[in-house]
Structure formats: structure tokens, C-alpha cells
N, C-alpha and C. Protein backbone atom coordinates (compact mmCIF):
# COMPACT_ATOMS: atom_id res chain seq x y z
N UNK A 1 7.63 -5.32 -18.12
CA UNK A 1 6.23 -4.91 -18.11
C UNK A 1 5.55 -5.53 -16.88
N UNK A 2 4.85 -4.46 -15.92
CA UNK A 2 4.21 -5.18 -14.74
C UNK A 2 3.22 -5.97 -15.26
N UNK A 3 2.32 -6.94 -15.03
CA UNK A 3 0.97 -7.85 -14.68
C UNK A 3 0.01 -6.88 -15.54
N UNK A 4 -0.57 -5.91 -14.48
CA UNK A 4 -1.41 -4.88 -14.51
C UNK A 4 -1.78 -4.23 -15.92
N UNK A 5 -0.35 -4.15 -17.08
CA UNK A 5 -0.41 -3.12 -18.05
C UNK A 5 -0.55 -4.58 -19.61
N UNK A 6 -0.89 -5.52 -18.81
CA UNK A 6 -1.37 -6.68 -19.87
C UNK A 6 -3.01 -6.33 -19.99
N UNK A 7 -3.55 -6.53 -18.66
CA UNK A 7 -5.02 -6.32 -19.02
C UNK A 7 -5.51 -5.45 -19.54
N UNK A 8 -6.72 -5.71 -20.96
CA UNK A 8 -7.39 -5.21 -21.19
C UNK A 8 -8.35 -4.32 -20.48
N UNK A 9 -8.89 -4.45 -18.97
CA UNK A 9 -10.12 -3.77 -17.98
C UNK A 9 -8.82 -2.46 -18.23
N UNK A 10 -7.40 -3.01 -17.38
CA UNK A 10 -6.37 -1.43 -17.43
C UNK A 10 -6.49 -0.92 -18.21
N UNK A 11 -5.95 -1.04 -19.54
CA UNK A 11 -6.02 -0.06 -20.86
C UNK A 11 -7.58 0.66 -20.75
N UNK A 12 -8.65 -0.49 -20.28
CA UNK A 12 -9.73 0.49 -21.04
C UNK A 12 -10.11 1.46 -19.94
N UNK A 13 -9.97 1.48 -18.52
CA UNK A 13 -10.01 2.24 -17.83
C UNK A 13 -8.99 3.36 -17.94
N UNK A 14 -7.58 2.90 -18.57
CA UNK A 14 -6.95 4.21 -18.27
C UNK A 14 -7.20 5.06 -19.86
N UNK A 15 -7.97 4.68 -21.01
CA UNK A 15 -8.37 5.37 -21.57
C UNK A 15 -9.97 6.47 -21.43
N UNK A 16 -10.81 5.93 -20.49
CA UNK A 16 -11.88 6.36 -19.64
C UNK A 16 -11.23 7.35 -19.20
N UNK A 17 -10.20 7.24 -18.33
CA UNK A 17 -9.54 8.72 -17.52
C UNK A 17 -9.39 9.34 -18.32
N UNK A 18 -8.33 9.01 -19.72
CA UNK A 18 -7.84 10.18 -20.44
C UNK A 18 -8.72 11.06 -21.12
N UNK A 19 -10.22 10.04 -21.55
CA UNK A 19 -11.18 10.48 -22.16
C UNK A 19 -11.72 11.93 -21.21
N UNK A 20 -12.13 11.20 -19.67
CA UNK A 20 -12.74 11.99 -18.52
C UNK A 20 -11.53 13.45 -18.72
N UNK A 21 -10.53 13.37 -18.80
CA UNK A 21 -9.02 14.53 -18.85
C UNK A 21 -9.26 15.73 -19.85
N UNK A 22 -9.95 14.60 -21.01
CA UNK A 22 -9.69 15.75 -22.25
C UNK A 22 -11.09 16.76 -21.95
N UNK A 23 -12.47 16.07 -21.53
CA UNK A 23 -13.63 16.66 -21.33
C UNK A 23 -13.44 17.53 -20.08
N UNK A 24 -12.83 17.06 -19.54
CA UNK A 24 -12.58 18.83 -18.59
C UNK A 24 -12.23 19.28 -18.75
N UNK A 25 -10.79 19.49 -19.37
CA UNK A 25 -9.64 20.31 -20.21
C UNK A 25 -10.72 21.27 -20.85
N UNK A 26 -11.90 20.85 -21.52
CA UNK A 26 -12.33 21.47 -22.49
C UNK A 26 -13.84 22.09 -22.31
N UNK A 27 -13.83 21.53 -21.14
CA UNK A 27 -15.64 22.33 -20.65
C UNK A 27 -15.37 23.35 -19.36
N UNK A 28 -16.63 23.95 -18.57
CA UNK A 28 -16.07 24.77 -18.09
C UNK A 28 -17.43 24.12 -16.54
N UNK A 29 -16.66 23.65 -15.64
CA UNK A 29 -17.59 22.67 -14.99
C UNK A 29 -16.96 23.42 -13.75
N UNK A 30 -17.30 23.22 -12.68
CA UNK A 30 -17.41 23.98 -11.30
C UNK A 30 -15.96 23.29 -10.72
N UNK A 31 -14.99 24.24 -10.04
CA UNK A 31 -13.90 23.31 -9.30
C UNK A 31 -14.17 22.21 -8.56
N UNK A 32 -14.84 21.78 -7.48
CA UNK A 32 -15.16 20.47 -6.91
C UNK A 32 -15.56 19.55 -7.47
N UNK A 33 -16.60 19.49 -8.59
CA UNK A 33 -17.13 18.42 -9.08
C UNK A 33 -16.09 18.01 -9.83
N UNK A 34 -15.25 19.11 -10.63
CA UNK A 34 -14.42 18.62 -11.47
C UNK A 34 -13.22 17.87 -11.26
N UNK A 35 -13.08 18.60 -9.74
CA UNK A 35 -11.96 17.54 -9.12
C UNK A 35 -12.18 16.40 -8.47
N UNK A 36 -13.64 16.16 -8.09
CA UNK A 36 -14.03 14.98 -7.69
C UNK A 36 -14.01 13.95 -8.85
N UNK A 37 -14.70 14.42 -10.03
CA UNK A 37 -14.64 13.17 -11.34
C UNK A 37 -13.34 13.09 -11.61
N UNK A 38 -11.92 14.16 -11.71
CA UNK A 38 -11.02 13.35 -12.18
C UNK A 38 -10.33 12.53 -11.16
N UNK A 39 -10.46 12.60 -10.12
CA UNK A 39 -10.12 11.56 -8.94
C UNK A 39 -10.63 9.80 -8.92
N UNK A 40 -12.20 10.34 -9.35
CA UNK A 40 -12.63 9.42 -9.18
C UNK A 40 -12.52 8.35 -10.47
N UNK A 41 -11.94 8.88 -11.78
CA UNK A 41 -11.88 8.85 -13.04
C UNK A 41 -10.22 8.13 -12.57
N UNK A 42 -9.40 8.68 -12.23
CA UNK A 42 -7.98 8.48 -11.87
C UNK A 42 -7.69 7.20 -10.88
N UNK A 43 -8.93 7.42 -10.02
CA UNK A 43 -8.73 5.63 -8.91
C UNK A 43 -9.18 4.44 -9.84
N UNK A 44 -10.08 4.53 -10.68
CA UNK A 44 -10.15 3.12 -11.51
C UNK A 44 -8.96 2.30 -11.60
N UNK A 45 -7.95 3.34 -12.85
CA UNK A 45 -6.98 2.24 -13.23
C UNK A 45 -5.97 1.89 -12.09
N UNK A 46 -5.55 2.92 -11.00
CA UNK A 46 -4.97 2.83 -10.11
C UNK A 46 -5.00 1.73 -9.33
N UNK A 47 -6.53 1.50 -9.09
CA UNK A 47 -7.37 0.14 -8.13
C UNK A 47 -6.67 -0.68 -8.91
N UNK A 48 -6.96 -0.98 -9.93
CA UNK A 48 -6.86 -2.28 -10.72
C UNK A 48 -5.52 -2.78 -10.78
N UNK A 49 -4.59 -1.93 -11.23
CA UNK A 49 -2.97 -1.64 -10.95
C UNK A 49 -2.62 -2.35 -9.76
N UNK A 50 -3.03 -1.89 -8.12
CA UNK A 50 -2.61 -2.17 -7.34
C UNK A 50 -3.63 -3.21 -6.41
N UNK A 51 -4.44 -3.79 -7.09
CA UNK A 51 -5.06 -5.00 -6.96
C UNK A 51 -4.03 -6.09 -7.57
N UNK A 52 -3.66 -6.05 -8.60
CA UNK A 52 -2.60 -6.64 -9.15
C UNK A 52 -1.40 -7.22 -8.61
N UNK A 53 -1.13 -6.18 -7.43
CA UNK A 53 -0.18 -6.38 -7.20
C UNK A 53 0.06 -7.37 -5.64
N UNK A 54 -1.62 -7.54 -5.06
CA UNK A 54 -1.99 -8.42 -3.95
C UNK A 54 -1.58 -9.90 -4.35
N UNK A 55 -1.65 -10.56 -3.39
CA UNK A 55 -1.32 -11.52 -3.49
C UNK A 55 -2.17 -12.83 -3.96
N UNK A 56 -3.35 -12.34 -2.23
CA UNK A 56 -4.47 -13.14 -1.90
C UNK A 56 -5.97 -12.63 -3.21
N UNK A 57 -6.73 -13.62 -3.36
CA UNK A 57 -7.75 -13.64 -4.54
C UNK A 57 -8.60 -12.16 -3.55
N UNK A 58 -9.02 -12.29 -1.95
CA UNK A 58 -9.85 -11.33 -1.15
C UNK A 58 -9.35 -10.01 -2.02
N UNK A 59 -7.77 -9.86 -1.31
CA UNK A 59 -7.04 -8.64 -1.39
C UNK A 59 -6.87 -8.01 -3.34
N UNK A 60 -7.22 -8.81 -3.99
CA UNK A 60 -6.99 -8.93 -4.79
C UNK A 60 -8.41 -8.60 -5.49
N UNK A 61 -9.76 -9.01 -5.07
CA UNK A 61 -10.77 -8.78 -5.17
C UNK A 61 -11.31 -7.18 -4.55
N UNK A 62 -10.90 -6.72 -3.56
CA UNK A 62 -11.35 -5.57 -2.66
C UNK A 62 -10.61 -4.71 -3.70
N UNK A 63 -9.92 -4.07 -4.23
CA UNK A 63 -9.34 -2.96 -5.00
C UNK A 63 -10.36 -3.03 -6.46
N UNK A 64 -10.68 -4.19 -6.80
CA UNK A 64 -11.64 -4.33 -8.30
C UNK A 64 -12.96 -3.82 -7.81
N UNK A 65 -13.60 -4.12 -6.36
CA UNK A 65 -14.82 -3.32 -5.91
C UNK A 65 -14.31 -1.92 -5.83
N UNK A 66 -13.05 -1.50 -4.98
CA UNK A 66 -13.03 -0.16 -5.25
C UNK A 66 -13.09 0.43 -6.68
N UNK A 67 -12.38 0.06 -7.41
CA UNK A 67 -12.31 0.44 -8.74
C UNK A 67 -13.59 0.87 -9.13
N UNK A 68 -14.29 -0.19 -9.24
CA UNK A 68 -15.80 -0.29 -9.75
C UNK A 68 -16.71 1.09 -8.84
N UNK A 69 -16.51 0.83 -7.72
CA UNK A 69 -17.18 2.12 -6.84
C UNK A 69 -16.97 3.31 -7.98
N UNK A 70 -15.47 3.52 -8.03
CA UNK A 70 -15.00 5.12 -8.47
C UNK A 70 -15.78 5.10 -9.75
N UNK A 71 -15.58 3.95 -10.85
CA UNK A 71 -16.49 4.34 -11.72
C UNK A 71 -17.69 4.51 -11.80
N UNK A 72 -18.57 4.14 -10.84
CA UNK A 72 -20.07 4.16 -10.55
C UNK A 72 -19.91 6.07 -9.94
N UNK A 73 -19.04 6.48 -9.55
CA UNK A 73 -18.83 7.66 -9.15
C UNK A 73 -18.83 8.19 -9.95
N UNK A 74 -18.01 8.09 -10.78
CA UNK A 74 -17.98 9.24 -12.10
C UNK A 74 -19.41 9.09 -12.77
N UNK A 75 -20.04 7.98 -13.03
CA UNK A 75 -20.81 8.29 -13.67
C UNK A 75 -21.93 9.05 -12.95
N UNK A 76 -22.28 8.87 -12.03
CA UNK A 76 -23.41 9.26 -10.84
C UNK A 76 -22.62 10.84 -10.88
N UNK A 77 -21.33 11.23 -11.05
CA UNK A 77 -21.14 12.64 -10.94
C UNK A 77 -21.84 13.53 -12.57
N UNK A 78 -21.71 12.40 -13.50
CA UNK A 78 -21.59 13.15 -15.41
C UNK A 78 -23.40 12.96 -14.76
N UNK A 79 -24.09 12.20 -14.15
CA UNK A 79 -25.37 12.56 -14.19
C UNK A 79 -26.20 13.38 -13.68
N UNK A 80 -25.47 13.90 -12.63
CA UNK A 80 -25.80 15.40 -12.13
C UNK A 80 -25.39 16.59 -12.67
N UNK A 81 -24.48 16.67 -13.20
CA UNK A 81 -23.77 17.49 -14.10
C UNK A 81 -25.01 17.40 -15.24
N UNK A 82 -25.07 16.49 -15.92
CA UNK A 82 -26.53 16.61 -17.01
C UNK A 82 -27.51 16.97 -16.71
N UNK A 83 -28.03 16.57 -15.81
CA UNK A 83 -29.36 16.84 -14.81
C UNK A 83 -29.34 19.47 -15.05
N UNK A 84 -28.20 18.85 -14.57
CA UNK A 84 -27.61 20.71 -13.97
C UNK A 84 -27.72 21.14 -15.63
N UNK A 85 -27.71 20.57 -16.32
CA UNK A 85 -27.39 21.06 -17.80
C UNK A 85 -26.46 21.68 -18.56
N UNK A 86 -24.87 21.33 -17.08
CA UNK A 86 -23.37 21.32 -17.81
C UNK A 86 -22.87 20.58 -18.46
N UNK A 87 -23.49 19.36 -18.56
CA UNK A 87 -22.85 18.14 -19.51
C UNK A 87 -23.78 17.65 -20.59
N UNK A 88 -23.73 17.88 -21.54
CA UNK A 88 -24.13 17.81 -22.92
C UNK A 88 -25.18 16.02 -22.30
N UNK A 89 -26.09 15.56 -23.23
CA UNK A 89 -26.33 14.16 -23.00
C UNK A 89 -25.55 13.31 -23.73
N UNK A 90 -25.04 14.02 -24.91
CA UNK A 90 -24.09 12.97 -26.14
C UNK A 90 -23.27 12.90 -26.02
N UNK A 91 -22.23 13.41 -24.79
CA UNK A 91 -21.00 13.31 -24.28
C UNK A 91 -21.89 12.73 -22.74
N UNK A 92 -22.84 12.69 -21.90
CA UNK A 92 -23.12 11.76 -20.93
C UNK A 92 -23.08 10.53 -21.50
N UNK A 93 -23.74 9.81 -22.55
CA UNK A 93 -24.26 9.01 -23.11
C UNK A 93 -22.87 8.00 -23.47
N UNK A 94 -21.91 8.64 -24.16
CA UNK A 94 -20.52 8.09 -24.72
C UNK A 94 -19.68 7.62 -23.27
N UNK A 95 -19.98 8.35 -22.30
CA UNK A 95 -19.14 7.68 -21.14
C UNK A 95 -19.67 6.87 -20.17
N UNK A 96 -20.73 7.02 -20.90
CA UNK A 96 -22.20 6.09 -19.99
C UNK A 96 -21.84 4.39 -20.59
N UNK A 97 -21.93 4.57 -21.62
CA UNK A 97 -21.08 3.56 -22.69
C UNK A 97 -19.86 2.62 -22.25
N UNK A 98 -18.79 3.60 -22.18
CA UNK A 98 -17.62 3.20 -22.06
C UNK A 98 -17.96 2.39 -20.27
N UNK A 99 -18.35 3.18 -19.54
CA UNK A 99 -18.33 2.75 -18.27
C UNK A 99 -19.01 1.44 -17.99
N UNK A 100 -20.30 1.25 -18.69
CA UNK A 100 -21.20 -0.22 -18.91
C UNK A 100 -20.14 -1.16 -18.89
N UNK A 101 -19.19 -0.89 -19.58
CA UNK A 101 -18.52 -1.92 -20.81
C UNK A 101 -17.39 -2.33 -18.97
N UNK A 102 -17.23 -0.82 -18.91
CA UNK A 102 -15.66 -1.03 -17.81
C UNK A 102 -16.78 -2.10 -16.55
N UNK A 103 -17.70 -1.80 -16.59
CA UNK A 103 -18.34 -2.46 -14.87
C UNK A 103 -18.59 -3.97 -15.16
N UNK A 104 -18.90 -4.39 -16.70
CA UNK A 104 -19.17 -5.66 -16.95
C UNK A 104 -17.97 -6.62 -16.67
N UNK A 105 -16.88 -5.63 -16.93
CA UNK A 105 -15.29 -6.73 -17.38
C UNK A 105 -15.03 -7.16 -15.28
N UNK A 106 -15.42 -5.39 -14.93
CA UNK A 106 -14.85 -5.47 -13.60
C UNK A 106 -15.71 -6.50 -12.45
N UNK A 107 -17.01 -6.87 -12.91
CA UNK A 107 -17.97 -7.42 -12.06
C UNK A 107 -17.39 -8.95 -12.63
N UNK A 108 -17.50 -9.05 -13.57
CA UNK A 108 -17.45 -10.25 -14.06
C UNK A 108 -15.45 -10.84 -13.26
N UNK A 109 -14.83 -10.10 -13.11
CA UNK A 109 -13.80 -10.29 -12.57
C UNK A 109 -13.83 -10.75 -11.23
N UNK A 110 -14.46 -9.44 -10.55
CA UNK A 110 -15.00 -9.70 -8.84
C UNK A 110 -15.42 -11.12 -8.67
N UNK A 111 -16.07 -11.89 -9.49
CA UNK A 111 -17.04 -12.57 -9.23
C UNK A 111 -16.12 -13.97 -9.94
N UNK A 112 -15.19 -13.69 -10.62
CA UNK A 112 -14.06 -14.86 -10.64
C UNK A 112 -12.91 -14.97 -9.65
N UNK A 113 -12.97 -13.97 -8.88
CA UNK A 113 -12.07 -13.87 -7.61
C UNK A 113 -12.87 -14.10 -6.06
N UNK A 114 -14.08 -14.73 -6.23
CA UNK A 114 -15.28 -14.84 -4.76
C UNK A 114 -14.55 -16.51 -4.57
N UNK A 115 -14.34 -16.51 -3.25
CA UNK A 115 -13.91 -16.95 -2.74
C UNK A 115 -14.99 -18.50 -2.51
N UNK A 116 -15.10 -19.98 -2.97
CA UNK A 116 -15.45 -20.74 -2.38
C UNK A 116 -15.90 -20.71 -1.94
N UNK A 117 -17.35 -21.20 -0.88
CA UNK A 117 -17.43 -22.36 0.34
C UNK A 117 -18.04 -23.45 0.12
């Protein structure tokens, strides 16, 4: 078992994707946006994965900001999508949720990997 598939932030991000997977599977949302959220839905756990696999606390820190970016992406994408009035608010709201939860673990991480002076 790699490092990566111990943490809890992984699991809960790569259940965020699968969540983000099944809601497109099942709505009928414009090709770009839709391929932009599952990308951006898909780099979370990826970041975190291959943050893992750095050595240095920096290198190791820079993939958990990316991470965090992509999820600030997805959500900034489900809020235009609502805005547009393709995305329900009670399915915005549930991933609005989940994502709070993913940015707290991931900030709070960043910020155990800041480097001294």
C-alpha cells in the first residue's frame, strides 16, 4: 500500500470525484464545463497522491496548494452552473459541504508543512 492511500484528505477527495462522476453521468451540463469540473474534480486526489510522493516539506507542500486550487475550482465551476440554473442548489449545497470539509483538512495540512524561519 503506497503512503498516499492511508490518508484520510485521499479517500475523502477521491470520494468528492466519484461523487462529482456520478452527477455528471446523470445531469445534462454543457461539454466544457463538464469537462473542466471532472478534471478539476480528478486533480485533487491526484495532487495529494503525488505530493506524497516528494520528498522535501516545499515540494511536498506545492501539490496540497494545487490540490486545494482544483477544489476551489470545482466549486467556483457548481456555482456558476447554479447561478445558470443547471445545478440544482441541494446538490450545490452537498458538494459545497463535502469541499469545506476537503479545504479545512488540506489548509490545515499546508500550514503543517510551512516551512520555519
Amino acid at each position: 500500500m503506497f503512503d498516499f492511500e492511508k490518508l484520510e484528505v485521499y479517500k475523502k477527495a477521491k470520494g468528492f470525484n466519484a461523487e462529482i462522476s456520478v452527477f455528471l453521468s446523470r445531469n445534462n451540463i454543457d461539454r466544457v464545463s463538464k469537462d473542466q469540473l471532472k478534471r478539476a474534480a480528478l486533480s485533487i486526489p491526484l495532487n495529494i497522491a503525488e505530493g506524497s510522493s516528494r520528498f522535501t516539506k516545499p515540494d511536498r507542500r506545492n501539490f496540497l496548494i494545487i490540490a486545494r486550487g482544483s477544489l476551489f475550482e470545482c466549486i467556483a465551476i457548481l456555482d456558476i452552473l447554479r447561478e445558470q440554473e443547471i445545478v440544482m442548489s441541494d446538490d450545490y449545497l452537498k458538494f459545497y459541504q463535502v469541499a469545506d470539509e476537503l479545504s479545512r483538512i488540506l489548509f490545515a495540512m499546508i500550514r503543517n508543512l510551512e516551512t520555519k524561519q
